[in-house]
C-alpha atoms as a PDB file:
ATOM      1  CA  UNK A   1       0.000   0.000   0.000  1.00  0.00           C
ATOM      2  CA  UNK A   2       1.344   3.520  -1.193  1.00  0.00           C
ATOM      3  CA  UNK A   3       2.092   6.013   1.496  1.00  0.00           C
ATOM      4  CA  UNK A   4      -0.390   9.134   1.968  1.00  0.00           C
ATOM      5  CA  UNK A   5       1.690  12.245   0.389  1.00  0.00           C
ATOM      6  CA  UNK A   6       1.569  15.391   2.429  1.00  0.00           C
ATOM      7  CA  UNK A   7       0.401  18.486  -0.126  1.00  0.00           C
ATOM      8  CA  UNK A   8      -0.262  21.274   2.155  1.00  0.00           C
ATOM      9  CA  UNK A   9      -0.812  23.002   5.108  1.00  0.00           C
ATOM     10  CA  UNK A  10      -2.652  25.912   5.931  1.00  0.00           C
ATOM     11  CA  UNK A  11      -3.092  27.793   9.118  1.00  0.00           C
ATOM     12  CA  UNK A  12      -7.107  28.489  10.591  1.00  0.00           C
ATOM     13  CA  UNK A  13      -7.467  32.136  10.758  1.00  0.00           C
ATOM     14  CA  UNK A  14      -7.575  33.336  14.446  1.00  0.00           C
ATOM     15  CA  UNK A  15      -6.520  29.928  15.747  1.00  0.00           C
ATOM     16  CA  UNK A  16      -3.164  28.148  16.201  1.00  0.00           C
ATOM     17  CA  UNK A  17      -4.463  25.361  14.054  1.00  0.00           C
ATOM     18  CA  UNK A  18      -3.087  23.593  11.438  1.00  0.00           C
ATOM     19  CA  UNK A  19      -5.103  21.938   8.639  1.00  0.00           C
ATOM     20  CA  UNK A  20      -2.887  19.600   6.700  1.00  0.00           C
ATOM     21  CA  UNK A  21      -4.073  18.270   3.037  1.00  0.00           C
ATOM     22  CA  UNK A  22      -2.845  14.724   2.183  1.00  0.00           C
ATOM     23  CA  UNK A  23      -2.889  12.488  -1.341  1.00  0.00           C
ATOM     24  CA  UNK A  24      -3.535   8.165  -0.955  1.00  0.00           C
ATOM     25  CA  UNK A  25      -4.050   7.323  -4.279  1.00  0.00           C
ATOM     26  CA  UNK A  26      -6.753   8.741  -5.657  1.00  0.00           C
ATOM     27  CA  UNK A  27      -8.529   9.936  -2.511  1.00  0.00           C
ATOM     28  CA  UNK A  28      -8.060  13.416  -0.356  1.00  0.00           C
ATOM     29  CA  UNK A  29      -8.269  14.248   2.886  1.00  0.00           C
ATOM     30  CA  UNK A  30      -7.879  17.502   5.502  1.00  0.00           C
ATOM     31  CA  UNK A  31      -6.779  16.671   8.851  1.00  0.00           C
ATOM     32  CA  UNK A  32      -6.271  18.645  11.920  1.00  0.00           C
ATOM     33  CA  UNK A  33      -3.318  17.246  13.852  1.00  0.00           C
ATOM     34  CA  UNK A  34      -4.896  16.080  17.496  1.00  0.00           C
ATOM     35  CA  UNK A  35      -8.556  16.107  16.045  1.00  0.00           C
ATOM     36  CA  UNK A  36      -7.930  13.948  13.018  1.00  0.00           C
ATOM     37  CA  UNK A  37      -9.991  13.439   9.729  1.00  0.00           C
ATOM     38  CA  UNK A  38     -12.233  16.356   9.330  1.00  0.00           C
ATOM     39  CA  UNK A  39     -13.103  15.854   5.692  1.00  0.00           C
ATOM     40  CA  UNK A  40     -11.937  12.942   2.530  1.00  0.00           C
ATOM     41  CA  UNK A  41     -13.267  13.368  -0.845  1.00  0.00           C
ATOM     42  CA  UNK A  42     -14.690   9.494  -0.986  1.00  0.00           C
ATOM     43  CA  UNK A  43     -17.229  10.364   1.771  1.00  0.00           C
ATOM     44  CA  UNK A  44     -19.303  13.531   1.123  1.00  0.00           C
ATOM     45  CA  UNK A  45     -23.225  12.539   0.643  1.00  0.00           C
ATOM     46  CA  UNK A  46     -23.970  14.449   3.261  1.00  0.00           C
ATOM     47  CA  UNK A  47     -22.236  17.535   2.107  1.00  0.00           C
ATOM     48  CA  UNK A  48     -24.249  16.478  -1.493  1.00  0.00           C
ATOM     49  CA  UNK A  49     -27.421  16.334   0.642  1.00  0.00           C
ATOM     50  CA  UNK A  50     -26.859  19.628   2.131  1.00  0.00           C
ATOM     51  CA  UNK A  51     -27.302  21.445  -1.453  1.00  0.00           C
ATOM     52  CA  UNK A  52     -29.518  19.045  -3.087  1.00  0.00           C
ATOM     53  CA  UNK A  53     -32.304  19.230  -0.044  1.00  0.00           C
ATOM     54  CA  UNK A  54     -31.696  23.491  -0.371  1.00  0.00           C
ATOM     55  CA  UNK A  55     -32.004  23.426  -3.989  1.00  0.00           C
ATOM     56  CA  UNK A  56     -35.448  21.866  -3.815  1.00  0.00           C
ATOM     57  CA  UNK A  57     -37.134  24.341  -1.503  1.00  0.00           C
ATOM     58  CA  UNK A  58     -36.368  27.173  -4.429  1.00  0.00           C
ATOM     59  CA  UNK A  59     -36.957  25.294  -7.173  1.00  0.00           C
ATOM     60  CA  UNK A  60     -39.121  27.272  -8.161  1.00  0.00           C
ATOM     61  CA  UNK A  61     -37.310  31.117  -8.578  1.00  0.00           C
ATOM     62  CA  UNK A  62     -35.765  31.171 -12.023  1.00  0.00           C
ATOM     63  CA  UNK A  63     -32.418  33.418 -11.202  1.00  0.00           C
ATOM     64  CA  UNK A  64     -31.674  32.279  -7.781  1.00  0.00           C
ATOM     65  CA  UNK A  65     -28.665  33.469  -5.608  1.00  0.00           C
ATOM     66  CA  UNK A  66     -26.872  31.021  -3.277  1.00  0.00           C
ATOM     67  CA  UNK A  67     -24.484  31.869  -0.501  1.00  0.00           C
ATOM     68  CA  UNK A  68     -22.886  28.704   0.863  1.00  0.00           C
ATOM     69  CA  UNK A  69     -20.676  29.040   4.080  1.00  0.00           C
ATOM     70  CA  UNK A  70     -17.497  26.894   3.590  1.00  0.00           C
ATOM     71  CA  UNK A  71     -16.017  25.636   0.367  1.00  0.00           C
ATOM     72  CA  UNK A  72     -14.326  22.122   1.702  1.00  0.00           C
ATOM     73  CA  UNK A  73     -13.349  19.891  -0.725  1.00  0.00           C
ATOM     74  CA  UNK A  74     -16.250  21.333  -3.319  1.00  0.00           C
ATOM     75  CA  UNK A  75     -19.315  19.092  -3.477  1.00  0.00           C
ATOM     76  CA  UNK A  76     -21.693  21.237  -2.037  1.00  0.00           C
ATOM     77  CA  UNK A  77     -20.845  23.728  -4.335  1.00  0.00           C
ATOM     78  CA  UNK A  78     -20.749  21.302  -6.941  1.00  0.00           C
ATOM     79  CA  UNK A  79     -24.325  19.806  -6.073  1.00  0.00           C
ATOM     80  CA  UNK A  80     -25.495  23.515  -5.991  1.00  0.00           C
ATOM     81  CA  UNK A  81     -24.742  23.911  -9.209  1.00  0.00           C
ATOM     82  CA  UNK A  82     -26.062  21.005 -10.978  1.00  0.00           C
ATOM     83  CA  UNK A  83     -29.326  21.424  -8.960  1.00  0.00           C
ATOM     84  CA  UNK A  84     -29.603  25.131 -10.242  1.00  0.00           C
ATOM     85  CA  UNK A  85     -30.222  26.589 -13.895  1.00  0.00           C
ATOM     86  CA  UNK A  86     -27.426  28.778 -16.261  1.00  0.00           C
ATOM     87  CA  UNK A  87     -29.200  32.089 -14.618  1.00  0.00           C
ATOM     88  CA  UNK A  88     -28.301  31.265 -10.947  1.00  0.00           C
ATOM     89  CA  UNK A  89     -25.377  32.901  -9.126  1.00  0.00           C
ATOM     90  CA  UNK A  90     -23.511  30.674  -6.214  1.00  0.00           C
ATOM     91  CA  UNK A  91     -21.453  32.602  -3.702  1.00  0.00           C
ATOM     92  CA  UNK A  92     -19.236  30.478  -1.787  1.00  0.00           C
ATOM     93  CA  UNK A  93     -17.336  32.052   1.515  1.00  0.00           C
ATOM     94  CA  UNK A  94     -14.260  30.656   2.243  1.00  0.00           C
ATOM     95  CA  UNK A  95     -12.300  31.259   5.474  1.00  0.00           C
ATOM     96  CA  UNK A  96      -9.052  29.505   4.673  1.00  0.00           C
ATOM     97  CA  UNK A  97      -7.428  30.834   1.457  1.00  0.00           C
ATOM     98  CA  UNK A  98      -5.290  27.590   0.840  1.00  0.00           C
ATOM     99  CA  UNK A  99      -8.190  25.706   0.627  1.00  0.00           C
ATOM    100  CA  UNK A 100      -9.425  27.560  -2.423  1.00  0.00           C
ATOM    101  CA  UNK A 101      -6.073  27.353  -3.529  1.00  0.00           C
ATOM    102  CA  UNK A 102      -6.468  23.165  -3.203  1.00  0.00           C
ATOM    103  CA  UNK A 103      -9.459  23.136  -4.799  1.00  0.00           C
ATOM    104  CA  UNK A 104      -7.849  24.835  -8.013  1.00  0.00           C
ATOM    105  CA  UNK A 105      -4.961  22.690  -8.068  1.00  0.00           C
ATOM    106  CA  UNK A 106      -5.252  19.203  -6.204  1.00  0.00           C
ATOM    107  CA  UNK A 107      -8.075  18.363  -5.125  1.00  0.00           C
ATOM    108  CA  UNK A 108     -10.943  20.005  -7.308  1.00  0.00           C
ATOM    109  CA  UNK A 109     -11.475  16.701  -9.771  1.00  0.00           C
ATOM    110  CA  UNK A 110     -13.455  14.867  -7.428  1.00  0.00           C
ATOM    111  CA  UNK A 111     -16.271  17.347  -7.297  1.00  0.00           C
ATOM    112  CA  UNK A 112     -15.526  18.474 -11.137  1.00  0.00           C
ATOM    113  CA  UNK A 113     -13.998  21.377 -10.595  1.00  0.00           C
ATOM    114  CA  UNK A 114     -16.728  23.590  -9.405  1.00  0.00           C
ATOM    115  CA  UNK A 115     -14.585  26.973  -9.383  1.00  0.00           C
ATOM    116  CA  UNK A 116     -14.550  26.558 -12.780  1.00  0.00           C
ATOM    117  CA  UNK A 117     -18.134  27.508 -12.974  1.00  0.00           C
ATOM    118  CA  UNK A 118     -18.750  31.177 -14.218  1.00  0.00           C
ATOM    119  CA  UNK A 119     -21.775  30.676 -11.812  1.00  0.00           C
ATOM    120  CA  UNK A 120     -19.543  30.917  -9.315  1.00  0.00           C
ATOM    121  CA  UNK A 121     -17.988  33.802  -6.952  1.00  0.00           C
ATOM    122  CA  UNK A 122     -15.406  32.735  -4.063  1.00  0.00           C
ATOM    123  CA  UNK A 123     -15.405  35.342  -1.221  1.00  0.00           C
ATOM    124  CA  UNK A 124     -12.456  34.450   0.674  1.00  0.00           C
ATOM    125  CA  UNK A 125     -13.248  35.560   4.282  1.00  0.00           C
ATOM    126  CA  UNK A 126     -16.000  34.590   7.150  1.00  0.00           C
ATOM    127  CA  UNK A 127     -19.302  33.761   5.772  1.00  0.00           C
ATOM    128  CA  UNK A 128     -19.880  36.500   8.193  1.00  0.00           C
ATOM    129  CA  UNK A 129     -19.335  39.118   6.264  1.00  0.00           C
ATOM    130  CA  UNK A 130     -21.426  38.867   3.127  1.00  0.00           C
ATOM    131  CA  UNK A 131     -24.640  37.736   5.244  1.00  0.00           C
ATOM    132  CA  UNK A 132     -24.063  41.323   7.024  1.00  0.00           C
ATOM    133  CA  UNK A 133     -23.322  43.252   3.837  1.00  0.00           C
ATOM    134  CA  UNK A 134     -26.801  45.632   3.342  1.00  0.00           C
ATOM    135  CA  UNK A 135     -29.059  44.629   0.505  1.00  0.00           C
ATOM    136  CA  UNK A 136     -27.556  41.022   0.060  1.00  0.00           C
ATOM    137  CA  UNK A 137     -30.670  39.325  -1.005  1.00  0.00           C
ATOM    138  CA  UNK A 138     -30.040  35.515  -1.292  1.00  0.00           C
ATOM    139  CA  UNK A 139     -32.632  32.864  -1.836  1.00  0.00           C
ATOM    140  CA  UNK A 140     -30.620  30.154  -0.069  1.00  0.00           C
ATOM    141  CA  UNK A 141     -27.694  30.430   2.133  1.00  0.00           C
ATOM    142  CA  UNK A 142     -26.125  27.030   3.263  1.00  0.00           C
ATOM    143  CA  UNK A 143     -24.026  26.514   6.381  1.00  0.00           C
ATOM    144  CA  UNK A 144     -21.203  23.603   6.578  1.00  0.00           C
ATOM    145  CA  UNK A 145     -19.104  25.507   8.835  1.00  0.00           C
ATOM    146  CA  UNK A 146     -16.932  23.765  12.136  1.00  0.00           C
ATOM    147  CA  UNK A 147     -19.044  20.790  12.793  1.00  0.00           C
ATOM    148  CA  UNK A 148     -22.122  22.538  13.261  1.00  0.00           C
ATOM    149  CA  UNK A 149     -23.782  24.707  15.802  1.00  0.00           C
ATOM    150  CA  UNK A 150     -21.349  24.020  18.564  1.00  0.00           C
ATOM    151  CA  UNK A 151     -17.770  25.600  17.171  1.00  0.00           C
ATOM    152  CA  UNK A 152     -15.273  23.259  17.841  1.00  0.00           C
ATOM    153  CA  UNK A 153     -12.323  24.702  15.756  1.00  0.00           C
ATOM    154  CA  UNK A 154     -12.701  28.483  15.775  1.00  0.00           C
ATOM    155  CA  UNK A 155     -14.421  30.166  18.275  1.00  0.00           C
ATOM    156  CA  UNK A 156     -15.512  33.396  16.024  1.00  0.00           C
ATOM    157  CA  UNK A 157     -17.728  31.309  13.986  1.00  0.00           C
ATOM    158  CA  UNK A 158     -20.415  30.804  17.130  1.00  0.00           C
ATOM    159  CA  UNK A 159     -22.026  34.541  15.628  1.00  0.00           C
ATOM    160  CA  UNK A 160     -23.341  32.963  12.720  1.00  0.00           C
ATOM    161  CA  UNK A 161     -24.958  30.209  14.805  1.00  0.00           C
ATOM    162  CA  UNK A 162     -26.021  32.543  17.472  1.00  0.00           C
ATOM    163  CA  UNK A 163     -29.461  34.471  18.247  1.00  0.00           C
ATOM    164  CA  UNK A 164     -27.755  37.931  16.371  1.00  0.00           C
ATOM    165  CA  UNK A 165     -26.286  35.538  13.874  1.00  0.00           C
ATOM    166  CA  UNK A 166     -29.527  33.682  12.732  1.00  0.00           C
ATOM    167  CA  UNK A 167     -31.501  37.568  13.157  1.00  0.00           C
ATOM    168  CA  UNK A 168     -29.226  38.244  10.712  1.00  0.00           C
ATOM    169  CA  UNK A 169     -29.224  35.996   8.507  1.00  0.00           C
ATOM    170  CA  UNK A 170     -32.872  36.429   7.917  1.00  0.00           C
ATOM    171  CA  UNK A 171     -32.254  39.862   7.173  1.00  0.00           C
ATOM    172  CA  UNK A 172     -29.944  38.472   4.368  1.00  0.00           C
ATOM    173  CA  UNK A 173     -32.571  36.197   3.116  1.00  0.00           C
ATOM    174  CA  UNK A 174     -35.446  37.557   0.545  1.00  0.00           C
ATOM    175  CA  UNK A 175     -39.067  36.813   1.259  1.00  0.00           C
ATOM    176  CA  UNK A 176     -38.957  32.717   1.174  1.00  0.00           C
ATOM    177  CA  UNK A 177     -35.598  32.300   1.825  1.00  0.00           C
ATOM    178  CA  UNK A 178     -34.322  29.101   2.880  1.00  0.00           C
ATOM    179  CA  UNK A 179     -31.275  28.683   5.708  1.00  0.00           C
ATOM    180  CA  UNK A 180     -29.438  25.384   6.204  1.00  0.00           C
ATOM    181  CA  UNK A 181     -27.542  24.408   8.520  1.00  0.00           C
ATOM    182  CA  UNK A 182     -25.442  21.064   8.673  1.00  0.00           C
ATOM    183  CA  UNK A 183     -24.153  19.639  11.780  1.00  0.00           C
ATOM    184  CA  UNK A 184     -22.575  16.377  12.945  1.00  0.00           C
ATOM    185  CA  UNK A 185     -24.623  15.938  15.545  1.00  0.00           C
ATOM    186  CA  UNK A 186     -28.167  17.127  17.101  1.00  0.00           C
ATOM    187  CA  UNK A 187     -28.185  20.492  18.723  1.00  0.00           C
ATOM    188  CA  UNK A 188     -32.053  21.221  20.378  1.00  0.00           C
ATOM    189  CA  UNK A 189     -30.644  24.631  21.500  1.00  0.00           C
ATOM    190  CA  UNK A 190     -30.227  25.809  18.285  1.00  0.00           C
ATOM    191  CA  UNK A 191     -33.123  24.508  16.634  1.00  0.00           C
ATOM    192  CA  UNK A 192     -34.972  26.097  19.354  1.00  0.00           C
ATOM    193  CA  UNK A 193     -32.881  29.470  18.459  1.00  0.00           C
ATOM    194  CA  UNK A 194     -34.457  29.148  14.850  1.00  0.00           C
ATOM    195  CA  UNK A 195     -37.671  29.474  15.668  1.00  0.00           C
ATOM    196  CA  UNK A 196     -37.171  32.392  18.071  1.00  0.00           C
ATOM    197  CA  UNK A 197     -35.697  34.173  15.248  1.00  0.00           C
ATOM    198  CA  UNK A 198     -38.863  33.303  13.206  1.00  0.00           C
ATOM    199  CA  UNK A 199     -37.931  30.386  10.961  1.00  0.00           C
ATOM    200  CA  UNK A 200     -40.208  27.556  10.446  1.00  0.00           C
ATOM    201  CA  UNK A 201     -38.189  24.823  10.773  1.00  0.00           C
ATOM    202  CA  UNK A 202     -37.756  21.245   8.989  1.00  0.00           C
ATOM    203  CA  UNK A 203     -35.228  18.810  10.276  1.00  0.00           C
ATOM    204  CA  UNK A 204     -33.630  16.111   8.228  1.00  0.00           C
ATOM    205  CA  UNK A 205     -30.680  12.940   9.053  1.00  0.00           C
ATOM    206  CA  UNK A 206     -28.614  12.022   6.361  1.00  0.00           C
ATOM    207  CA  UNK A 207     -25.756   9.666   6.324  1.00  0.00           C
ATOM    208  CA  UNK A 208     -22.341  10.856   4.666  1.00  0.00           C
ATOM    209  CA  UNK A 209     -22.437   7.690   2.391  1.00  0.00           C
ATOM    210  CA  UNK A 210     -24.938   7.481  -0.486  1.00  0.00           C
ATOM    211  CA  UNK A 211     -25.666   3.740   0.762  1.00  0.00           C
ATOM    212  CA  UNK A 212     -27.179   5.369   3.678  1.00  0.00           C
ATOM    213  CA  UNK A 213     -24.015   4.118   5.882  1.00  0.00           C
ATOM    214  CA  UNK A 214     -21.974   6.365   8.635  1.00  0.00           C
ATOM    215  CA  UNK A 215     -22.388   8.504  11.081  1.00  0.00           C
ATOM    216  CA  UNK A 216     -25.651  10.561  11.685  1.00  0.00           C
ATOM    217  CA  UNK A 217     -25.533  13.741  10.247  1.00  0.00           C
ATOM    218  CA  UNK A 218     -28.262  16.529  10.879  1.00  0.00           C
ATOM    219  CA  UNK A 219     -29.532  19.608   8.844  1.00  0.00           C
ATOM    220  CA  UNK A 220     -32.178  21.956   9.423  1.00  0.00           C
ATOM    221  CA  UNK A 221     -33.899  24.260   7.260  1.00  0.00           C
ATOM    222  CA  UNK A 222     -35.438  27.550   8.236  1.00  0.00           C
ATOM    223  CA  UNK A 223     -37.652  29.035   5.945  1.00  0.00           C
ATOM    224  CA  UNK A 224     -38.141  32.879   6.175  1.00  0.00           C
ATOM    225  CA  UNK A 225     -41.564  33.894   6.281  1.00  0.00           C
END
């Protein structure tokens, strides 16, 4: 059996993290030394789910505009994509600038490449920032960021999951709007934090293999009124 190849490492913003990008054969993965895998490239149907289930619940407005929170290895925005029509516009936020850079040069041909897209427009920064800039107007914005509701990596990204956060990003959505969130693991606080900041609120489990094997993974919608 062939080694795994170290490609990269990269720094988390505001942390003294490492994230460190390695090569077995044909399959990628991001680690974080003491916390292990956090992401591989041969398990993502939950990360597939995440946009597929969004996509749905707009299906119906011809031009939308996506905002997804964290780029990872690219199938989100890659299932985002295919879900949407030539009109839409897909803004993904990216916190960790090598990981764009990965995605452009390693590790973007399991997801086909979805930077490639001229659908798409990579803010590099906190998803923070666009869901506060005035007059966003998204139909969708999706939410794969540090496990969930309960940061584990980076403390800064609690805001977006937070009571100001959420209030937030409803202002950010237009009427009908559609938040989701994905999480490894149930969180009743913060469902419960939804609906106080007036999203209706649908839960779904997926598994992150298609075969509907692994772990339980969770994401809720919000719809905006």
């Amino acid at each position: 059996m062939k080694p795994s190849v170290l490609l990269g490492t990269a720094t988390i913003p505001d942390t003294n993290k490492q994230m460190m990008l390695y090569q077995h054969e044909v399959k990628f993965s991001i680690t974080i030394p003491g916390r292990g895998e956090l992401m591989n490239s041969r398990v993502n149907g939950s990360e597939k789910a995440l946009a597929e289930l969004t996509c749905e619940r707009i299906k119906g407005v011809k031009a939308p505009r996506l905002l997804i929170g964290g780029l990872g290895m690219g199938f989100t925005l890659a299932s985002a994509l295919q879900a949407t029509g030539p009109d839409a516009e897909v803004v993904v936020a990216e916190l960790v600038p090598e990981v764009v850079d990965w995605n452009r040069d390693f590790m973007g041909e399991p997801a086909g490449h979805p930077l490639r897209d001229p659908r798409t427009t990579v803010y590099v920064g906190d998803v923070s920032d666009p869901i506060r800039e005035p007059g966003s107007g998204f139909d969708a914005i999706m939410l794969d960021v540090d496990n969930g509701p309960e940061a584990l990596i980076r403390r800064e990204n609690d805001w977006i999951y937070s009571a100001a956060g959420l209030s937030a990003i409803l202002r950010a959505l237009r009427p009908g709007g559609v938040l989701s969130v994905w999480s490894a693991g149930p969180d009743r606080l913060f469902v419960k934090r939804m609906k106080q900041a007036g999203f209706q609120v649908d839960e779904r489990v997926v598994r992150p293999h298609r075969a509907g094997k692994g772990a339980r993974h969770f994401i809720w919608f919000g719809t905006s009124a």
